[in-house]
PDB file of N, CA and C in Angstrom:
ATOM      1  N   UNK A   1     137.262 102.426 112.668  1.00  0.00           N
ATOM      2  CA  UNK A   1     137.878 101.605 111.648  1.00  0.00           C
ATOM      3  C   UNK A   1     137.043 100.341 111.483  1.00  0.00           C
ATOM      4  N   UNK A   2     136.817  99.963 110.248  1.00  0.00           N
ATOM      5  CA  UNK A   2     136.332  98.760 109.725  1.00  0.00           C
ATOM      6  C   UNK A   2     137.177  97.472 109.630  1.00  0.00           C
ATOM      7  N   UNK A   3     136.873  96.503 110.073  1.00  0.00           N
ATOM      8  CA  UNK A   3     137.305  94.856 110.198  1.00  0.00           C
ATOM      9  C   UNK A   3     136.833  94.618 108.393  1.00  0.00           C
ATOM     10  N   UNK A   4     137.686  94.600 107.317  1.00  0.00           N
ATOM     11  CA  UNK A   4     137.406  94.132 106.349  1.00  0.00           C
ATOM     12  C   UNK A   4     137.034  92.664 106.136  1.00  0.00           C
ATOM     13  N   UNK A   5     136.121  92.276 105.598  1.00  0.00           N
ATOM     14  CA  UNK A   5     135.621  91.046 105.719  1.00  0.00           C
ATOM     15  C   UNK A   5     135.701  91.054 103.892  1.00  0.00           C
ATOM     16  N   UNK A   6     135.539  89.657 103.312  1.00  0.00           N
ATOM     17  CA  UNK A   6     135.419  89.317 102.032  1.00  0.00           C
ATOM     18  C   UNK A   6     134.306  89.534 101.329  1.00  0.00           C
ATOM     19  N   UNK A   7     133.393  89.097 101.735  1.00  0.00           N
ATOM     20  CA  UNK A   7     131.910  89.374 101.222  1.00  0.00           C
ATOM     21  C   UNK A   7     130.522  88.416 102.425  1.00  0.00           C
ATOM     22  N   UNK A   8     129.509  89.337 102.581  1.00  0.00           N
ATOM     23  CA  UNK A   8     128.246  89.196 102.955  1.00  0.00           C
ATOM     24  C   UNK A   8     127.104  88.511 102.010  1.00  0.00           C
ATOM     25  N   UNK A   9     126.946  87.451 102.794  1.00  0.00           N
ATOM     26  CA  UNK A   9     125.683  86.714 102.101  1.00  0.00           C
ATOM     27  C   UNK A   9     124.243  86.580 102.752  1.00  0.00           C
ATOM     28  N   UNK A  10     122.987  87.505 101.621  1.00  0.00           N
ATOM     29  CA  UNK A  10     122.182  87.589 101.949  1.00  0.00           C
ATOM     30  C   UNK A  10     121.199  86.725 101.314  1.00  0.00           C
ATOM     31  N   UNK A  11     120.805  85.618 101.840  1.00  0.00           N
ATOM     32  CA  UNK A  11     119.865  84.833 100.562  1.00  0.00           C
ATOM     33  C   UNK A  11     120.793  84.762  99.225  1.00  0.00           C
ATOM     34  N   UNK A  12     120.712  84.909  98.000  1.00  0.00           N
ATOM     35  CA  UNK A  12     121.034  84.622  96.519  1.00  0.00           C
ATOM     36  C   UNK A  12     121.452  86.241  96.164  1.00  0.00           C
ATOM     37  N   UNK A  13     121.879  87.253  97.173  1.00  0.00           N
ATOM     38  CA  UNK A  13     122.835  88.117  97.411  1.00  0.00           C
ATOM     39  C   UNK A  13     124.027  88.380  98.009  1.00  0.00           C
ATOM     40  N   UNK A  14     125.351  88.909  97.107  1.00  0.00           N
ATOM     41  CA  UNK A  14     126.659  88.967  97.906  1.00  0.00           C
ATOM     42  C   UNK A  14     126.727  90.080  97.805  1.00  0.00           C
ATOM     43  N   UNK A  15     127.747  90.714  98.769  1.00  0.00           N
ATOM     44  CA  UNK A  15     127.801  91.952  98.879  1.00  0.00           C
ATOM     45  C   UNK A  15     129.463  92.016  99.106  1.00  0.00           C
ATOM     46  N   UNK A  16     130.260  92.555  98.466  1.00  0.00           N
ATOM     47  CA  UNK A  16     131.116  92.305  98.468  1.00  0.00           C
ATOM     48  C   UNK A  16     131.740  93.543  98.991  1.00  0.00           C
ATOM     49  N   UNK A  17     132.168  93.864 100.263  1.00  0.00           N
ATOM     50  CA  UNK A  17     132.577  95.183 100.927  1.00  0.00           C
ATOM     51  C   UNK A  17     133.791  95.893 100.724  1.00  0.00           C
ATOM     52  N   UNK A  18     134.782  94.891 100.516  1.00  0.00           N
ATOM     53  CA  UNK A  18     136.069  95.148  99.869  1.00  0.00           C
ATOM     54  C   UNK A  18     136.454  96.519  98.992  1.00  0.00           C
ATOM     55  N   UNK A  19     135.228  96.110  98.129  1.00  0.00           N
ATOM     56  CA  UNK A  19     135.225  96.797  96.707  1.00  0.00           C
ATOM     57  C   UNK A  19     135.132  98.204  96.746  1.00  0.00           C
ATOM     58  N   UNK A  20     134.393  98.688  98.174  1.00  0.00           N
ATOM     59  CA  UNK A  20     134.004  99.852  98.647  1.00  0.00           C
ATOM     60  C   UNK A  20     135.049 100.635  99.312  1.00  0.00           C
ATOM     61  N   UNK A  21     135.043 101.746  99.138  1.00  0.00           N
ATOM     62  CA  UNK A  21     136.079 102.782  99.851  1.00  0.00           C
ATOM     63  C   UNK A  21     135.972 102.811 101.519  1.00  0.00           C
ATOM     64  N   UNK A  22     136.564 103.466 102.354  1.00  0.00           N
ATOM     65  CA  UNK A  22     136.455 102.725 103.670  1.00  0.00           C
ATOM     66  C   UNK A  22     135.588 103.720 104.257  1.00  0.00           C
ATOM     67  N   UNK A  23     135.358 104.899 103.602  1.00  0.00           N
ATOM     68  CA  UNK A  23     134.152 106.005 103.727  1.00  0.00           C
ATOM     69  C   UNK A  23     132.710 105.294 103.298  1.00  0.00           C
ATOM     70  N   UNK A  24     132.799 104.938 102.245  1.00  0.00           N
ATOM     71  CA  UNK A  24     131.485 104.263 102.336  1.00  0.00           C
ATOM     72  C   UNK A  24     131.458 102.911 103.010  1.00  0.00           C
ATOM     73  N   UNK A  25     132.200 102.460 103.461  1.00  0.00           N
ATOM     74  CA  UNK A  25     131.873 101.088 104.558  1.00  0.00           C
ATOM     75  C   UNK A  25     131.274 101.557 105.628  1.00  0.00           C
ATOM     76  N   UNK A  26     131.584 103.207 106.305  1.00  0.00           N
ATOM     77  CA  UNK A  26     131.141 103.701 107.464  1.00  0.00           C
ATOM     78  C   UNK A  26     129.923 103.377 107.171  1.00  0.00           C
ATOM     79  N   UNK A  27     129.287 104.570 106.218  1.00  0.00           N
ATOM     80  CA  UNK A  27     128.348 105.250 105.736  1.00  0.00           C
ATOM     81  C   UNK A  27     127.357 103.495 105.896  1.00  0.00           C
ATOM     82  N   UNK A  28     128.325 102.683 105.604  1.00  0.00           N
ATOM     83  CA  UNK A  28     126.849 101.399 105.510  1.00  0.00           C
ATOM     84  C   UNK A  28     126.631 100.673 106.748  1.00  0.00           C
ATOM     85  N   UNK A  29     127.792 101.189 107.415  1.00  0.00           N
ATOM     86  CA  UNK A  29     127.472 100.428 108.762  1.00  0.00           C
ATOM     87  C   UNK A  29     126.728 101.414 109.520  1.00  0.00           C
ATOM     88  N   UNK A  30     126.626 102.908 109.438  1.00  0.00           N
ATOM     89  CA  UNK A  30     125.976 103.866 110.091  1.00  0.00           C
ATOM     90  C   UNK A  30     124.474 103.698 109.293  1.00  0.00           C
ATOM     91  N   UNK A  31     124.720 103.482 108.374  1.00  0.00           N
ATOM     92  CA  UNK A  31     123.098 103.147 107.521  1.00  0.00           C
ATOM     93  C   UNK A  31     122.812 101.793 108.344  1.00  0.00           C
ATOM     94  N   UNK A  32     123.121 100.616 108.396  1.00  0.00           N
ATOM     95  CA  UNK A  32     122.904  99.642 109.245  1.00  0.00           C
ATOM     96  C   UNK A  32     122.577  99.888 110.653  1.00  0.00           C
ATOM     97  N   UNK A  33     123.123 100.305 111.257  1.00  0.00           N
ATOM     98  CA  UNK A  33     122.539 100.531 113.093  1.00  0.00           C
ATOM     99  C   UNK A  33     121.217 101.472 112.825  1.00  0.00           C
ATOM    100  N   UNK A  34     121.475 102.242 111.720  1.00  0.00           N
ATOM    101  CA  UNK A  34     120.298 102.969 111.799  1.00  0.00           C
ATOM    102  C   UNK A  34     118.878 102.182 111.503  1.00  0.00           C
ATOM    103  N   UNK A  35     119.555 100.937 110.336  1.00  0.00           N
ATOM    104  CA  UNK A  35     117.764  99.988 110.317  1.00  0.00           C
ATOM    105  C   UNK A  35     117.794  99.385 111.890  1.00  0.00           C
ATOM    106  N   UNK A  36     118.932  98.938 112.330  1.00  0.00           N
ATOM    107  CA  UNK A  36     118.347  98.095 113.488  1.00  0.00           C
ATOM    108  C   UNK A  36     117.418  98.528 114.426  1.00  0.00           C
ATOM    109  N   UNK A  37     117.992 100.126 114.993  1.00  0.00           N
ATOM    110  CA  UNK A  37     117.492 100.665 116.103  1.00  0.00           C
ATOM    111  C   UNK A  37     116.048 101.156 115.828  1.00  0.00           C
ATOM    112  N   UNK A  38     115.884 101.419 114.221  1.00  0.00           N
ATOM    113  CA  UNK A  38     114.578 101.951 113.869  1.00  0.00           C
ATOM    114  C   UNK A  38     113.504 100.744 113.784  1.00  0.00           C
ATOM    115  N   UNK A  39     113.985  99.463 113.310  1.00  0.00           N
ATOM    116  CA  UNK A  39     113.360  98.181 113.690  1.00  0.00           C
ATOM    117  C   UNK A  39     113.602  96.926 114.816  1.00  0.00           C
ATOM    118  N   UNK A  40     114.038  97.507 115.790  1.00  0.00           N
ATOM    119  CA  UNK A  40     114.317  96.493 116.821  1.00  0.00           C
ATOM    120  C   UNK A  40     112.581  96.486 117.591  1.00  0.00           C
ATOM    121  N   UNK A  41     112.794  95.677 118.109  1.00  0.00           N
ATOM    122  CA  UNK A  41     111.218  95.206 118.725  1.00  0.00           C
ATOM    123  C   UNK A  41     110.198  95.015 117.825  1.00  0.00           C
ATOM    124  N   UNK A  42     110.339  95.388 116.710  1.00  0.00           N
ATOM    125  CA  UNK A  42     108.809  94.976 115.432  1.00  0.00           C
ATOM    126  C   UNK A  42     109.121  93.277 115.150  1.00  0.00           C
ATOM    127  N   UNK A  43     108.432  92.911 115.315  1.00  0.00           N
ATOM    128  CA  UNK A  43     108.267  91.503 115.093  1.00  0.00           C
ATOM    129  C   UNK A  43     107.079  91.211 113.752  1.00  0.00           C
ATOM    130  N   UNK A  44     107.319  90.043 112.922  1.00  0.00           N
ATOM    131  CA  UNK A  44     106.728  90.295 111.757  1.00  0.00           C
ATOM    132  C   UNK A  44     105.139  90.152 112.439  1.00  0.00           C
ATOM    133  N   UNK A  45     104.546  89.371 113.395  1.00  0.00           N
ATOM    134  CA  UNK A  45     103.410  89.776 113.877  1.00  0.00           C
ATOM    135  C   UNK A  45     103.332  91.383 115.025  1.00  0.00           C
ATOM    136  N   UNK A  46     103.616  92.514 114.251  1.00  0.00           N
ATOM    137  CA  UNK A  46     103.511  93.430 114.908  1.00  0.00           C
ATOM    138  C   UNK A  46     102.016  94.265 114.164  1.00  0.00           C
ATOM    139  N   UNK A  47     101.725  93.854 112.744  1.00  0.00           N
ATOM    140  CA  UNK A  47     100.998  94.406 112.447  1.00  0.00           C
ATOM    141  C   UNK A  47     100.064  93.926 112.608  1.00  0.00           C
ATOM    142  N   UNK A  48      99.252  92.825 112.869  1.00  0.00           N
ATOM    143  CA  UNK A  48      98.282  92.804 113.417  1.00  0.00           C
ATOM    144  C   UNK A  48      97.556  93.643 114.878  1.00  0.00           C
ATOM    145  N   UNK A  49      98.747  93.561 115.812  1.00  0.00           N
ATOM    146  CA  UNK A  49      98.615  94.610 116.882  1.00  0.00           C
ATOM    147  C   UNK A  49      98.266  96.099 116.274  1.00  0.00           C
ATOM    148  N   UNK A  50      99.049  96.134 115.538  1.00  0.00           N
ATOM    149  CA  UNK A  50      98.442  97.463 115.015  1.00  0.00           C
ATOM    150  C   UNK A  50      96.991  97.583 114.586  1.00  0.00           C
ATOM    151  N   UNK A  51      96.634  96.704 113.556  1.00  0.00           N
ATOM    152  CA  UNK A  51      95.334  97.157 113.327  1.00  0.00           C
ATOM    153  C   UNK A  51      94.575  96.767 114.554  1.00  0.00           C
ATOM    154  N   UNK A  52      94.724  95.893 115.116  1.00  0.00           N
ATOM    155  CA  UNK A  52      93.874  95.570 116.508  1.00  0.00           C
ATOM    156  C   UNK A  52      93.607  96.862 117.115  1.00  0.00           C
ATOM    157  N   UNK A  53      94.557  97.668 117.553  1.00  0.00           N
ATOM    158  CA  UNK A  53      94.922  99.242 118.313  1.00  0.00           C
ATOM    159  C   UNK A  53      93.898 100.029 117.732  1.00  0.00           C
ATOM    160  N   UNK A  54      94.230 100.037 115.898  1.00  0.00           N
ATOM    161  CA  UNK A  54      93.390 100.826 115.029  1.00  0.00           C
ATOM    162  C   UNK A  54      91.936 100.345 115.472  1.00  0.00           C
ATOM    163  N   UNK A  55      91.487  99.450 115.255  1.00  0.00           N
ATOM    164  CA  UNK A  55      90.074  98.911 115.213  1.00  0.00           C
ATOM    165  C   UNK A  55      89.674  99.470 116.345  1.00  0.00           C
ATOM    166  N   UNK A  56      90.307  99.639 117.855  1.00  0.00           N
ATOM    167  CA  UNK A  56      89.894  99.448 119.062  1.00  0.00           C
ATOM    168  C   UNK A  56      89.856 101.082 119.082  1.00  0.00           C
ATOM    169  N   UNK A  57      90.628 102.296 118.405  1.00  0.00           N
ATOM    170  CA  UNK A  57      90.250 103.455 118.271  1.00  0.00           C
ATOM    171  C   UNK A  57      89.425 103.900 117.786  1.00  0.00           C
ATOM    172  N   UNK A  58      88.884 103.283 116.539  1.00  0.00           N
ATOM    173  CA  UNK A  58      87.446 103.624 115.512  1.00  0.00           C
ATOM    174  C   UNK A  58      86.360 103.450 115.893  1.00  0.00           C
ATOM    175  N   UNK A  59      86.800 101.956 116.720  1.00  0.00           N
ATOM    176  CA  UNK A  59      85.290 101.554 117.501  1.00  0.00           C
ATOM    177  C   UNK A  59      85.493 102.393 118.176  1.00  0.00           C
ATOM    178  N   UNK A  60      85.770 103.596 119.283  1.00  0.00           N
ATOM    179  CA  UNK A  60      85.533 103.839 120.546  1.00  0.00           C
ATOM    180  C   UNK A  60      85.447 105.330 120.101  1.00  0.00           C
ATOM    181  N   UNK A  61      85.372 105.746 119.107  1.00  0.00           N
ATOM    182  CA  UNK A  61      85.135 107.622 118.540  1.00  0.00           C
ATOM    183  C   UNK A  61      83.669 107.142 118.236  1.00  0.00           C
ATOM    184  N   UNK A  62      82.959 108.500 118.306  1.00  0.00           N
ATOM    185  CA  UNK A  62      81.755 108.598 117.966  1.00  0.00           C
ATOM    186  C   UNK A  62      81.375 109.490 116.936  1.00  0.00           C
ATOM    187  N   UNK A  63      82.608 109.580 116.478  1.00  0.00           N
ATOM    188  CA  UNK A  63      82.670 110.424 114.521  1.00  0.00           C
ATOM    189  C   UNK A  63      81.935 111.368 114.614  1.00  0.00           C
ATOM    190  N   UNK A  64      81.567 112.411 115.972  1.00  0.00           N
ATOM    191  CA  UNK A  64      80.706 113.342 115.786  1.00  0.00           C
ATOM    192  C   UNK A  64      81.829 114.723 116.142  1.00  0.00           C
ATOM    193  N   UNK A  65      81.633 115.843 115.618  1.00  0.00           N
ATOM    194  CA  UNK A  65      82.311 116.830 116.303  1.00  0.00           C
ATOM    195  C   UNK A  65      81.424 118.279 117.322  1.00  0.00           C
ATOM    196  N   UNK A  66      82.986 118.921 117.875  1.00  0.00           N
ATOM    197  CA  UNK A  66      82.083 119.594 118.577  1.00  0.00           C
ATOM    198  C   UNK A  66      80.843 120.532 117.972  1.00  0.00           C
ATOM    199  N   UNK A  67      80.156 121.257 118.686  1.00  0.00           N
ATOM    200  CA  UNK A  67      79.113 122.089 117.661  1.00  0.00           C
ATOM    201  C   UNK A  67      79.897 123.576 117.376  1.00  0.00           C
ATOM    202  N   UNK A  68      80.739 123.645 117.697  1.00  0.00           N
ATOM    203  CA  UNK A  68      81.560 124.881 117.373  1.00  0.00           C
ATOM    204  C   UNK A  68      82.743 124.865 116.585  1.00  0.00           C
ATOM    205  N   UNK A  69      82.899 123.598 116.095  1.00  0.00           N
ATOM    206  CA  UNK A  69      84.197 122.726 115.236  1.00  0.00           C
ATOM    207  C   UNK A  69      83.644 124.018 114.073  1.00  0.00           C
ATOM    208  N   UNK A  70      84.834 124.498 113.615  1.00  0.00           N
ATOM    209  CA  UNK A  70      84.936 125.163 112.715  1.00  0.00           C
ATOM    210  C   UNK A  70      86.294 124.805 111.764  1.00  0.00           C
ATOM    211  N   UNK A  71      86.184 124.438 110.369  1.00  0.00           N
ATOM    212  CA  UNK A  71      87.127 123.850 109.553  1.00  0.00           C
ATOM    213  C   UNK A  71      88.004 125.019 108.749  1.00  0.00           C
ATOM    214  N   UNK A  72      88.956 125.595 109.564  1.00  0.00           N
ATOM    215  CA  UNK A  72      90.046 126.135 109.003  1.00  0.00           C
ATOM    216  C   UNK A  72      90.482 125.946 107.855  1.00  0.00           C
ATOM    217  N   UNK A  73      90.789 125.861 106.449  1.00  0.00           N
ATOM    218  CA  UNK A  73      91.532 124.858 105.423  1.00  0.00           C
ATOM    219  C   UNK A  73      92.996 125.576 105.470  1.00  0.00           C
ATOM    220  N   UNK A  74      92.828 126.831 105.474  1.00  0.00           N
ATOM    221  CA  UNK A  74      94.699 127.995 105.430  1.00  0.00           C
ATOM    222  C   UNK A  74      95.295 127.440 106.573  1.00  0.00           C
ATOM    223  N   UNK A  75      94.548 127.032 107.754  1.00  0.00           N
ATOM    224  CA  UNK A  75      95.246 127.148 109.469  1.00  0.00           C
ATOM    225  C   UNK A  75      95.830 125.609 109.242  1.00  0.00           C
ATOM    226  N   UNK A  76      95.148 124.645 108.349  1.00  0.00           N
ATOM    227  CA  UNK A  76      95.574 123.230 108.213  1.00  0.00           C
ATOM    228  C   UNK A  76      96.632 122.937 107.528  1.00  0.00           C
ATOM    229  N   UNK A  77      97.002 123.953 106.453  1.00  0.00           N
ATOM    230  CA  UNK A  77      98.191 123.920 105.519  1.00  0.00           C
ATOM    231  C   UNK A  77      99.159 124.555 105.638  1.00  0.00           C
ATOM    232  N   UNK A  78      99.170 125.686 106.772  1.00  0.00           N
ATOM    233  CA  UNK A  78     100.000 126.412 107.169  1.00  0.00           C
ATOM    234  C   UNK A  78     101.336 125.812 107.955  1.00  0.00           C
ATOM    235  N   UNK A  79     102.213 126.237 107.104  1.00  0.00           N
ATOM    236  CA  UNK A  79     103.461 125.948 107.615  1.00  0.00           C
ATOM    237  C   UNK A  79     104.306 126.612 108.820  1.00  0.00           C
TER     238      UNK A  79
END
């Protein structure tokens, strides 16, 4: 069960929950835990780490393959 509240203020957005059936209040609070847990620990400096990671993988391949690398294209698209 949902704690009805009046309305949510986001910046120069209201959201007014009321208005909503109590099925879709779930549905937004189950949509909600779902951003948190999928963005908890990203911090807005997370992407730099990333490309740092990236850079530190590109530098360290030697872009060559084996001599028996053979390029499938059917075995790559195959579902």
């Amino acid at each position: 069960m949902i704690q009805q509240t009046h309305s949510i203020h986001l910046g120069s957005h209201v959201l007014d929950l009321v208005k909503l059936p109590e099925a879709a209040q779930q549905e937004l609070v189950t949509f909600y835990e779902f951003l948190v847990f999928k963005y908890q620990g990203q911090a807005d400096t997370a992407r730099p780490n990333k490309q740092r990671i990236l850079s530190q993988i590109f530098r360290e391949a030697e872009g060559t393959l084996p001599e028996q690398y053979t390029f499938d294209r059917e075995a790559l698209h195959e579902r």
